[in-house]
N, C-alpha and C. Protein backbone atom coordinates (compact mmCIF):
# COMPACT_ATOMS: atom_id res chain seq x y z
N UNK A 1 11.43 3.26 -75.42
CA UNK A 1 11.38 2.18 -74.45
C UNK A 1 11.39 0.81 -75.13
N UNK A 2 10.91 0.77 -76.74
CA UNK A 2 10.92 -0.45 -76.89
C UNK A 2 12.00 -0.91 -77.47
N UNK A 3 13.20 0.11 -77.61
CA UNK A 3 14.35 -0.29 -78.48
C UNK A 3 14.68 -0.90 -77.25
N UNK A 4 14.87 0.38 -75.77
CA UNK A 4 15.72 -0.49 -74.59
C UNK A 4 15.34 -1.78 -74.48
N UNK A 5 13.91 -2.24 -74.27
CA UNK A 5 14.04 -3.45 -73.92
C UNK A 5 14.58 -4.54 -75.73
N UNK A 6 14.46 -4.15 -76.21
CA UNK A 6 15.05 -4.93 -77.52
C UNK A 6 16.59 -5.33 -77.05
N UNK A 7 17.29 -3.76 -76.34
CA UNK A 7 18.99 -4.15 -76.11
C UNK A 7 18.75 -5.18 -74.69
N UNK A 8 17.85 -4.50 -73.80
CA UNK A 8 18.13 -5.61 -72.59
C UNK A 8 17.83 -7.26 -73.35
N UNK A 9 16.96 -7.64 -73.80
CA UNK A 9 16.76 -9.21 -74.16
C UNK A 9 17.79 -9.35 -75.12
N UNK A 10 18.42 -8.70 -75.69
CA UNK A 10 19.44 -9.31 -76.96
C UNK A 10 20.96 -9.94 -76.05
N UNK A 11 20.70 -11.12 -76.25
CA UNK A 11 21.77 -11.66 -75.68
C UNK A 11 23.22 -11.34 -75.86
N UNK A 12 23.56 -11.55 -77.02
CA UNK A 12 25.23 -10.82 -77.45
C UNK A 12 25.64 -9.71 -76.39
N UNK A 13 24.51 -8.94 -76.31
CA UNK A 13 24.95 -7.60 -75.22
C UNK A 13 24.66 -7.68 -74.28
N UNK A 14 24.83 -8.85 -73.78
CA UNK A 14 24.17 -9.35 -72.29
C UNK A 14 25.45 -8.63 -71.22
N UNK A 15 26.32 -8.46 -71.65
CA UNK A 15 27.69 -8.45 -70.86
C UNK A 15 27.33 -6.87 -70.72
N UNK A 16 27.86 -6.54 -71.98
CA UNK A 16 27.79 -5.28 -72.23
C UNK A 16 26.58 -4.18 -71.46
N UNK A 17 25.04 -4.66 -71.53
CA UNK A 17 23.95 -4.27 -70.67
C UNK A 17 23.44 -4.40 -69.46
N UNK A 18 25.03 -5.23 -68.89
CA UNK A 18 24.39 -5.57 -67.23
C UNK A 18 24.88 -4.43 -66.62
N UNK A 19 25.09 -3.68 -66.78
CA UNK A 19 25.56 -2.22 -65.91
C UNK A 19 24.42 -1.25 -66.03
N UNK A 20 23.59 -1.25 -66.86
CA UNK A 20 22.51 -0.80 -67.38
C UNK A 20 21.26 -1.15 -66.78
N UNK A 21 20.75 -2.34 -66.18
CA UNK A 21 19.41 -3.18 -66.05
C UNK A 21 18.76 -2.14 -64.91
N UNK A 22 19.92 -1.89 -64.11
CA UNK A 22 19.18 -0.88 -62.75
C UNK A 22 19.26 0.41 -63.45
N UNK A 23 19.13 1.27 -64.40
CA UNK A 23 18.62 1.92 -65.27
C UNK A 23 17.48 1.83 -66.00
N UNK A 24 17.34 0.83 -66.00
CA UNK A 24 15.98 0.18 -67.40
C UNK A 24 15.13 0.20 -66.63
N UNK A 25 15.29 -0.35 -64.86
CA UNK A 25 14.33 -0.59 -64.18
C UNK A 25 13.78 0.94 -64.06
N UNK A 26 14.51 1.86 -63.79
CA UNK A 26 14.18 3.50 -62.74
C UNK A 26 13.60 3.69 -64.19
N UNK A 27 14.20 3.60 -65.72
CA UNK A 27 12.68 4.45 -66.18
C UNK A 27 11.55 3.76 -66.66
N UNK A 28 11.44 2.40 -66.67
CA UNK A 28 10.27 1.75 -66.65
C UNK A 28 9.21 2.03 -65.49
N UNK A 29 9.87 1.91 -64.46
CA UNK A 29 8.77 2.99 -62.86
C UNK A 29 8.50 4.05 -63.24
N UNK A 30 9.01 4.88 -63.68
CA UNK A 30 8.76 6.29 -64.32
C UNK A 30 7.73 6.08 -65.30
N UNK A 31 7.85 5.16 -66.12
CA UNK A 31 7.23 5.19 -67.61
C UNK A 31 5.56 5.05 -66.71
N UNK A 32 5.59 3.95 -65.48
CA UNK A 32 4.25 3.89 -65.34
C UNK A 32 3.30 4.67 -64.98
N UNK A 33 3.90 5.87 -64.46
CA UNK A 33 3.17 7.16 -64.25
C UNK A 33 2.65 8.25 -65.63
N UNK A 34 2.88 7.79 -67.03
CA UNK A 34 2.63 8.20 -67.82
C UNK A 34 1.30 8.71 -68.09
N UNK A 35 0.55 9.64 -69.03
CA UNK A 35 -0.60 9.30 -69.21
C UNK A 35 -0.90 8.39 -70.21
N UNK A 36 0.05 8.31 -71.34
CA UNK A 36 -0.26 8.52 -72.62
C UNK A 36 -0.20 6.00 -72.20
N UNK A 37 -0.97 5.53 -72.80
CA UNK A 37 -1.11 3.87 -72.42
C UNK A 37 0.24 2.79 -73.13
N UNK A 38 0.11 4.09 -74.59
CA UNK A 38 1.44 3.74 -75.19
C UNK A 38 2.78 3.29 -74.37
N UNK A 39 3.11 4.45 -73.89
CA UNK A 39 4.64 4.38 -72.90
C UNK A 39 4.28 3.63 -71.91
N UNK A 40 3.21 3.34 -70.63
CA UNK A 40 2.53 2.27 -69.69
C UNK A 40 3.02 0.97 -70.43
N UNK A 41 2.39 0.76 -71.46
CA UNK A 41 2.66 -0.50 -72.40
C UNK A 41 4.53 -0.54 -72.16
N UNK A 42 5.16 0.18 -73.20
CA UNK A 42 6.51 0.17 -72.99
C UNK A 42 6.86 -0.35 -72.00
N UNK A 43 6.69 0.72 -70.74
CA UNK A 43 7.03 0.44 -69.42
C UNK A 43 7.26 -0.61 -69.03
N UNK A 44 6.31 -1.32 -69.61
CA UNK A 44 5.98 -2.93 -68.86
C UNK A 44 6.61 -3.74 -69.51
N UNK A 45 6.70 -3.28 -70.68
CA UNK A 45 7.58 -4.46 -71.41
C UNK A 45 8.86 -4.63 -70.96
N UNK A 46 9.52 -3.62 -70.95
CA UNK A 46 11.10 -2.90 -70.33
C UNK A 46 11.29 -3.43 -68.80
N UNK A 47 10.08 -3.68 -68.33
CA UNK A 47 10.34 -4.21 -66.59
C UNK A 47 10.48 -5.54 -66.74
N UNK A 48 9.66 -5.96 -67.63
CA UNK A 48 9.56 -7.50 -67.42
C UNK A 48 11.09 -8.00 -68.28
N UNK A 49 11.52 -7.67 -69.33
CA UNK A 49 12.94 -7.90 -69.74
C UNK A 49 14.00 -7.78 -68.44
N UNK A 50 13.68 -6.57 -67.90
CA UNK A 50 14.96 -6.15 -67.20
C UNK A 50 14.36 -7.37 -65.93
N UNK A 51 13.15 -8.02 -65.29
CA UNK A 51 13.28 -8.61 -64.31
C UNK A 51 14.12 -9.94 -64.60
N UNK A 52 14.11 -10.27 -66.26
CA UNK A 52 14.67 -11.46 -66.71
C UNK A 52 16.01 -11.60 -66.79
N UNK A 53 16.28 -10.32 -66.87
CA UNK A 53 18.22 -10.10 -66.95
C UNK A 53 18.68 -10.35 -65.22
N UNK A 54 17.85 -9.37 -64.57
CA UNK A 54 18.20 -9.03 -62.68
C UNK A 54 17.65 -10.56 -61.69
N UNK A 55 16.73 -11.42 -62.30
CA UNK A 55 16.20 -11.88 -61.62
C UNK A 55 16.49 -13.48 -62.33
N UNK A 56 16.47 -14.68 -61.98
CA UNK A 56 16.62 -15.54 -61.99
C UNK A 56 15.58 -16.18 -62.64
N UNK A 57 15.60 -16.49 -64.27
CA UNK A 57 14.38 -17.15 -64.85
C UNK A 57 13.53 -18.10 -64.26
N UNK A 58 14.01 -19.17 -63.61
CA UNK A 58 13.35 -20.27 -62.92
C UNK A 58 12.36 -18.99 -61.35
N UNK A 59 13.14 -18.15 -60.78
CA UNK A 59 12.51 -17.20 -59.85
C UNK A 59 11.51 -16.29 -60.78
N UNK A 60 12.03 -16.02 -62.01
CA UNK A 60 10.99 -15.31 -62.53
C UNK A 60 9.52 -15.78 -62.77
N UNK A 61 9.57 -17.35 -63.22
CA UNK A 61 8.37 -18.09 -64.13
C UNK A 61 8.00 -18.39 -62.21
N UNK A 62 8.23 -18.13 -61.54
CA UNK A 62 7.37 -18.19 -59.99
C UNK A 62 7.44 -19.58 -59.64
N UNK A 63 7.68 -20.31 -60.08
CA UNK A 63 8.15 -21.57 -59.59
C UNK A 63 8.20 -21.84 -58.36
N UNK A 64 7.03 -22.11 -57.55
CA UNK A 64 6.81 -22.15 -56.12
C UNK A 64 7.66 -24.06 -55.47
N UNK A 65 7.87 -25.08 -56.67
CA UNK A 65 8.30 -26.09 -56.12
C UNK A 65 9.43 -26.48 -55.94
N UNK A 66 10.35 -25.48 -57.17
CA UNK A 66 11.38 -25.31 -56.75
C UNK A 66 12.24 -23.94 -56.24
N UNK A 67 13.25 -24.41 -55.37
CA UNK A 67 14.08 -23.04 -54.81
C UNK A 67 15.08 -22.92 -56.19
N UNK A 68 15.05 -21.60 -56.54
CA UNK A 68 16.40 -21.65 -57.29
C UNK A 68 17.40 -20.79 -56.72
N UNK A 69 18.76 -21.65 -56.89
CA UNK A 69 19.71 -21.14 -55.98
C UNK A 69 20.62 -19.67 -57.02
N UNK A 70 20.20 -19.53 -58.02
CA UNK A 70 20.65 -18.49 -59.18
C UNK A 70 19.94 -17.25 -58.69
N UNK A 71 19.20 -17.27 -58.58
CA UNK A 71 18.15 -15.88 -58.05
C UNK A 71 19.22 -14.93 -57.22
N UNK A 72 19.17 -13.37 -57.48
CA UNK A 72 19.81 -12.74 -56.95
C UNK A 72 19.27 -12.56 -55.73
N UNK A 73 20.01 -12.01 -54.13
CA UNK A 73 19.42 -11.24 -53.32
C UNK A 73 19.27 -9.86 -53.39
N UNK A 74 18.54 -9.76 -52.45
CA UNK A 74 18.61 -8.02 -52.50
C UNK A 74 20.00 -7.11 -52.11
N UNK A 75 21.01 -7.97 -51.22
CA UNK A 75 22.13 -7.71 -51.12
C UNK A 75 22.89 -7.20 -52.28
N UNK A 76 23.19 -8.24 -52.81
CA UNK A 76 23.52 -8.37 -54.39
C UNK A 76 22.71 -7.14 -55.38
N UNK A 77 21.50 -7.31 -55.72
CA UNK A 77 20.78 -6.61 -56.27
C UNK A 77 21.21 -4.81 -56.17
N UNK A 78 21.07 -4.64 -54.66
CA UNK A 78 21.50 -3.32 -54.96
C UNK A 78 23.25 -2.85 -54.72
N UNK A 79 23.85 -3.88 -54.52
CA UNK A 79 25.40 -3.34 -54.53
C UNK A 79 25.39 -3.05 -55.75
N UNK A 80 24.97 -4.19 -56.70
CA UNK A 80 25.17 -4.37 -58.49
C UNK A 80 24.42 -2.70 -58.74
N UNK A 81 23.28 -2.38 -58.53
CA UNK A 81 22.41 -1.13 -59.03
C UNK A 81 22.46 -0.10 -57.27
N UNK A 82 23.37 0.26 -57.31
CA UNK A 82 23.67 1.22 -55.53
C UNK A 82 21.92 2.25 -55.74
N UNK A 83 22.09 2.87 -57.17
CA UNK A 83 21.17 3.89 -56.95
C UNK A 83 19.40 3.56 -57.42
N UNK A 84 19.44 1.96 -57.78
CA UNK A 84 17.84 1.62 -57.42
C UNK A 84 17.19 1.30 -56.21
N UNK A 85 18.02 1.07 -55.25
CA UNK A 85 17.22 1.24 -53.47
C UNK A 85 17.17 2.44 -53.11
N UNK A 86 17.58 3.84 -53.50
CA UNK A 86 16.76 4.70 -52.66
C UNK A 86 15.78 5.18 -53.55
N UNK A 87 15.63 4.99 -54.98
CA UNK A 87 14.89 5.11 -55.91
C UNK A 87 13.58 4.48 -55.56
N UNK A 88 13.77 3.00 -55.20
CA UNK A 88 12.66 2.54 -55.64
C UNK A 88 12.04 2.63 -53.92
N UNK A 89 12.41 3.33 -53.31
CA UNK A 89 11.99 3.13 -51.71
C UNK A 89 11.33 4.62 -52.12
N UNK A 90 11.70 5.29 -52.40
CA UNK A 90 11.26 6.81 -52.64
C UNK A 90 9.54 6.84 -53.52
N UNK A 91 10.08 5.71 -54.31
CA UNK A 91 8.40 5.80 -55.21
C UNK A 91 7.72 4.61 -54.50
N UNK A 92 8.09 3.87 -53.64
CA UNK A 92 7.26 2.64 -53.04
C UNK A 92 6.34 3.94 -52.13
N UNK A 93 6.89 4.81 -51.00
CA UNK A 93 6.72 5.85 -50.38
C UNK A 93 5.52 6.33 -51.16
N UNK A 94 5.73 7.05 -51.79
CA UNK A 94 5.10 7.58 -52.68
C UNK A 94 3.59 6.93 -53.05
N UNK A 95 3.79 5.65 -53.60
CA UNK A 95 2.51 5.00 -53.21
C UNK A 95 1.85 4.52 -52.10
N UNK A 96 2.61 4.50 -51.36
CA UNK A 96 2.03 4.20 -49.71
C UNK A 96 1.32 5.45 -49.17
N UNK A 97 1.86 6.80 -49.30
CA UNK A 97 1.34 8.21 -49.44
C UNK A 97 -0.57 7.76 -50.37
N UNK A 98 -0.19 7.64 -51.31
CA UNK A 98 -1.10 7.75 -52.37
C UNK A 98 -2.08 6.34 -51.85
N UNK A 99 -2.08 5.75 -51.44
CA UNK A 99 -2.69 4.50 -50.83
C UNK A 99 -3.52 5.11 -49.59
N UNK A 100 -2.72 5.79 -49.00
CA UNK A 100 -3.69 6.66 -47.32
C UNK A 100 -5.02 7.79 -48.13
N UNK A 101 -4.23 8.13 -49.84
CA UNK A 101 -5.05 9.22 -49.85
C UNK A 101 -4.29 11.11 -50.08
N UNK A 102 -3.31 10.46 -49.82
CA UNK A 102 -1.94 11.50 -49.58
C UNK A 102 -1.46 12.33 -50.48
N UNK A 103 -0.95 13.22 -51.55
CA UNK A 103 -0.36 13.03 -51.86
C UNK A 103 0.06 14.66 -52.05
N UNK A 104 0.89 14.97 -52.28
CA UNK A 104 1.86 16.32 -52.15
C UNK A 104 2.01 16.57 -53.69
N UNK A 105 1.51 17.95 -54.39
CA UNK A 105 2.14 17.85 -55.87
C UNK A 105 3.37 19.16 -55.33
N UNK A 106 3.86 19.08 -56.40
CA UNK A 106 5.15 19.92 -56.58
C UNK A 106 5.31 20.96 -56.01
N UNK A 107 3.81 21.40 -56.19
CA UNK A 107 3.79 23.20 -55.54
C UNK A 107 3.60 23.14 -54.07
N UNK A 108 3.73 21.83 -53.62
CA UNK A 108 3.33 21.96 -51.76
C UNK A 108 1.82 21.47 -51.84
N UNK A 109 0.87 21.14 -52.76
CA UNK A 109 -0.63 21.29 -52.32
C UNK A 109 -0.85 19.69 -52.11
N UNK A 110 -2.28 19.46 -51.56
CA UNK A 110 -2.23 17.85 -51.18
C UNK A 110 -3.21 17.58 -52.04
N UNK A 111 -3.12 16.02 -52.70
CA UNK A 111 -4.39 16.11 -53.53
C UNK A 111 -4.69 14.37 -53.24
N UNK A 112 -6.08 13.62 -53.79
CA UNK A 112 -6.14 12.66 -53.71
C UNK A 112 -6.01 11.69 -54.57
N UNK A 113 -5.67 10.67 -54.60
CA UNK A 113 -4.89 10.10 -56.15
C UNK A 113 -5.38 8.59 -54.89
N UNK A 114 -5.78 7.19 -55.95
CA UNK A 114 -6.22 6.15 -55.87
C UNK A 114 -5.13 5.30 -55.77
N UNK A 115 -4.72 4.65 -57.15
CA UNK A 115 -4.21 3.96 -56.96
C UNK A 115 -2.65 4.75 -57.31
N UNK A 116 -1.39 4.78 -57.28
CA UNK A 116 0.20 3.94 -57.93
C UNK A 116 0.67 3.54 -58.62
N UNK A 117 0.33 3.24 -59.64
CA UNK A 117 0.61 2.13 -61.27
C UNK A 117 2.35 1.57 -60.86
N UNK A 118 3.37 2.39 -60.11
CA UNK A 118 4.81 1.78 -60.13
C UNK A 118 4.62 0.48 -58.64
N UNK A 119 3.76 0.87 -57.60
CA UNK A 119 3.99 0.02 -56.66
C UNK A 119 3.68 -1.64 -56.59
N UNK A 120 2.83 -1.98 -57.41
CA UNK A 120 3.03 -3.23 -57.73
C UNK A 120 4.02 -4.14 -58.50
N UNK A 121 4.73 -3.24 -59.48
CA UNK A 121 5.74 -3.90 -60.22
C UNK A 121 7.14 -3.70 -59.10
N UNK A 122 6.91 -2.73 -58.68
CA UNK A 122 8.65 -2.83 -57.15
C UNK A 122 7.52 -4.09 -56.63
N UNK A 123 6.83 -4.17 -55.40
CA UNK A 123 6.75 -4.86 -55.23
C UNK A 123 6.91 -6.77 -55.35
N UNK A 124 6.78 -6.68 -57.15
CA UNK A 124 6.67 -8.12 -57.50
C UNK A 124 8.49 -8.60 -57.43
N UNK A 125 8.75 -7.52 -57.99
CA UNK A 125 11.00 -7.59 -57.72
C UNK A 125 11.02 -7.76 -56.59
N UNK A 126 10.51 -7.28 -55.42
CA UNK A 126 11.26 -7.69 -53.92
C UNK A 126 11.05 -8.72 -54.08
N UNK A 127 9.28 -9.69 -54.48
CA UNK A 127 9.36 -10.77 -53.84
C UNK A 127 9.69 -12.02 -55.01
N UNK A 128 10.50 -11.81 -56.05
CA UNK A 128 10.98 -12.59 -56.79
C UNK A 128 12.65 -12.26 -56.37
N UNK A 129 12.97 -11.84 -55.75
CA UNK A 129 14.41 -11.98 -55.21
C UNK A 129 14.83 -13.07 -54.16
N UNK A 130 15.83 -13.51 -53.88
CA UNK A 130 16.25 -14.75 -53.42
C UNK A 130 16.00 -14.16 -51.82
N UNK A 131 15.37 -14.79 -50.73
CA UNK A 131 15.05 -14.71 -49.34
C UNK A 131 16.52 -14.51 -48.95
N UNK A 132 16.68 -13.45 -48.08
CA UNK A 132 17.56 -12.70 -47.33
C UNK A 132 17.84 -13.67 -46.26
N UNK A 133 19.44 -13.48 -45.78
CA UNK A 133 19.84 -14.11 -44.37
C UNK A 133 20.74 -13.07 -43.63
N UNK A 134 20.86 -13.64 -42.63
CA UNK A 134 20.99 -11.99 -41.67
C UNK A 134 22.24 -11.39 -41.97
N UNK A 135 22.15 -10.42 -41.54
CA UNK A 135 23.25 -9.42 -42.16
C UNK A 135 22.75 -8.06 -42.90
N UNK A 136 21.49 -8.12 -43.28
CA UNK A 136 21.38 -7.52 -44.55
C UNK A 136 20.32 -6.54 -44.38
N UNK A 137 19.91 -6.30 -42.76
CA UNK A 137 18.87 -5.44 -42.44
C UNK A 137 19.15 -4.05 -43.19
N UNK A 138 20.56 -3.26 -43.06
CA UNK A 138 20.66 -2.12 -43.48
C UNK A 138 20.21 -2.09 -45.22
N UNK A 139 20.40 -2.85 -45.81
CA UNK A 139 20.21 -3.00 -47.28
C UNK A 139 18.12 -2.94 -47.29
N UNK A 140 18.07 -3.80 -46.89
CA UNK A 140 16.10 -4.25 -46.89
C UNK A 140 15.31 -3.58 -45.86
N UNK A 141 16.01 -3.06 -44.85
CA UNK A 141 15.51 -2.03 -43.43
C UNK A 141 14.53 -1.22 -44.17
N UNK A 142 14.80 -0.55 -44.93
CA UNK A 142 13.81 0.86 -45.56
C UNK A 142 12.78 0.33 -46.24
N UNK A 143 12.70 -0.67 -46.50
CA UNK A 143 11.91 -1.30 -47.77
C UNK A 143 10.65 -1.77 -46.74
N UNK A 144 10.86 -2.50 -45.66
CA UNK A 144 10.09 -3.67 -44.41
C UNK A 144 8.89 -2.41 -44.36
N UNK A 145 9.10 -0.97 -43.51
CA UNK A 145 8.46 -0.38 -43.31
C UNK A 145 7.25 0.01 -44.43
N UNK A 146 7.35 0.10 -45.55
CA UNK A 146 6.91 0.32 -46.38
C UNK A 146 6.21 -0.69 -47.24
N UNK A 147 6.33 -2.44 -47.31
CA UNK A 147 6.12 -3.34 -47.64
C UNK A 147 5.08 -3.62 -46.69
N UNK A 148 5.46 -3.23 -45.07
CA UNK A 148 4.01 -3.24 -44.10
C UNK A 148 2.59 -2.75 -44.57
N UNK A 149 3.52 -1.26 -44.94
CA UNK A 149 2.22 -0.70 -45.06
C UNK A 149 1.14 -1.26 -46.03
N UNK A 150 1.74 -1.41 -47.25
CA UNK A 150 1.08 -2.15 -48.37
C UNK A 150 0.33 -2.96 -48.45
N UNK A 151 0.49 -3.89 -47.63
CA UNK A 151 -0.07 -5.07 -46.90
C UNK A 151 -1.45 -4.83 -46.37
N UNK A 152 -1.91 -2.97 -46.34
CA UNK A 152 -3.43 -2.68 -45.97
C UNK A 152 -4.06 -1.99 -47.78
N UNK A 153 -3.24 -2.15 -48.47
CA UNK A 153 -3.78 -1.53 -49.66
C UNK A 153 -5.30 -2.36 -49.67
N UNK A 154 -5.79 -1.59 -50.69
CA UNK A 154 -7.26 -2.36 -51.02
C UNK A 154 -7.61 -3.40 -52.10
N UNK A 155 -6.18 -3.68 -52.97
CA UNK A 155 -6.24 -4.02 -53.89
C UNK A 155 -6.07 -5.45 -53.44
N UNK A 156 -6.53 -6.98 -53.73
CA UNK A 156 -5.88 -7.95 -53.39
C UNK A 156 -4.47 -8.61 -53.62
N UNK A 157 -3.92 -8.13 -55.04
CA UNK A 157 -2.90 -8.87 -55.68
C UNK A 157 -1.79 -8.08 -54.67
N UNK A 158 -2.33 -6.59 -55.19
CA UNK A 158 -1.22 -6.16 -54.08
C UNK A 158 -0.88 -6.33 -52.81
N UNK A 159 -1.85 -6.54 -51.69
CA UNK A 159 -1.75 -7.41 -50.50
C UNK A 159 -1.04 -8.70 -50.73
N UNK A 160 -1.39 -9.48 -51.63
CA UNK A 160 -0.51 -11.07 -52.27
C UNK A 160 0.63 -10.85 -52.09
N UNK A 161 1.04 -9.82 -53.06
CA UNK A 161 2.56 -9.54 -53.94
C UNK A 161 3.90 -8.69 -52.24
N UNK A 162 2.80 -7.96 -51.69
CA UNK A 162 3.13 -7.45 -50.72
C UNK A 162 4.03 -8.64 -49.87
N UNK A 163 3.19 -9.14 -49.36
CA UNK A 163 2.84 -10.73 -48.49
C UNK A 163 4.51 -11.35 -48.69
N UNK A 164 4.52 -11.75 -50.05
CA UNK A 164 5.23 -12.25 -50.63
C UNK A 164 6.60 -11.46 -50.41
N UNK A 165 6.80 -10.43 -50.64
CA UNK A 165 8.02 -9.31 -50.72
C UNK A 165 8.54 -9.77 -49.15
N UNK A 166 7.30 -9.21 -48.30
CA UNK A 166 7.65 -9.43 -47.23
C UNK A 166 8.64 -10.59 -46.10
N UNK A 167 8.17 -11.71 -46.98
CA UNK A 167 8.45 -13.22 -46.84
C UNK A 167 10.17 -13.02 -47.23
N UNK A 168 10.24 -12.30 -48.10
CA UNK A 168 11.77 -12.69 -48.92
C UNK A 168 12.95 -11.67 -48.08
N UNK A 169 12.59 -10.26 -48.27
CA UNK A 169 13.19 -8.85 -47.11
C UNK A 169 13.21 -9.35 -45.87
N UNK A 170 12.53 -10.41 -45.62
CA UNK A 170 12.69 -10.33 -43.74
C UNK A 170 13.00 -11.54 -43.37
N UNK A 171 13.19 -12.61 -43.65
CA UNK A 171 13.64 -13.97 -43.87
C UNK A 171 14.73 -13.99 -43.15
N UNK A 172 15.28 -14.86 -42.68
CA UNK A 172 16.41 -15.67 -41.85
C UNK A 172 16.96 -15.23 -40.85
């Protein structure tokens, strides 16, 4: 994980690695379910590169005073990466499951699991993406339901970050 993010920030292969970034993202979400803190670490490093490649630096550093008009939408976002929206709706799910208390392992059995470690970092990408204008329900539709729910987690940032997502997916 730490070579990938070495290729995502190396500029020269900026061209070359933009077909890639919605890759970097699906196993950095993955990585956060790890046990081992090592790969978690990775993980995070690899998300935050790839939000810098997908996401608009001035949108990245959160820059609440200014709008930047560079910032991708979610439109954009997932035509560019087709197979990170049902990905990342599948593990948002997943923590919304795991948020009630929920959760299904492999063999069919239900068990209880706290927190999610991937749902705050999807989260912080919806709401660093450029605010949606209409047209675009079918693209952000799956996401709203699930961004609701979040919005009762127990955690505060995640209620914040939620808040925020929400603001950008449902806009205009």
């Amino acid at each position: 994980l730490n070579i990938l993010r070495l290729i995502i920030l190396d500029a020269p292969l900026a061209a070359e690695v933009a077909n890639f970034v919605g890759d970097a993202i699906m196993a950095s979400i993955l990585g956060y379910n790890d046990s081992s803190w090592a790969v978690r670490n990775s993980a995070t490093m690899v998300f935050a590169a790839a939000m810098l490649r997908v996401v608009d630096a001035d949108k990245n550093a959160n820059r609440k005073d200014l709008t930047s008009g560079n910032a991708i939408t979610a439109n954009e976002l997932f035509r560019i990466y087709p197979v990170l929206s049902p990905f990342l709706v599948s593990v948002m799910q997943e923590g919304v499951n795991d948020m009630k208390g929920i959760s299904i392992t492999p063999q069919g059995a239900m068990s209880l699991r706290m927190i999610h470690p991937p749902l705050y970092p999807i989260l912080l990408l919806l709401s660093r993406l450029q605010p949606v204008s209409g047209g675009t329900e079918e693209v952000t539709g799956p996401f709203v339901g699930i961004v609701l729910e979040s919005l009762h987690h127990n955690h505060h940032k995640v209620r914040v970050v939620a808040s925020r997502a929400l603001a950008n997916i449902c806009s205009g």
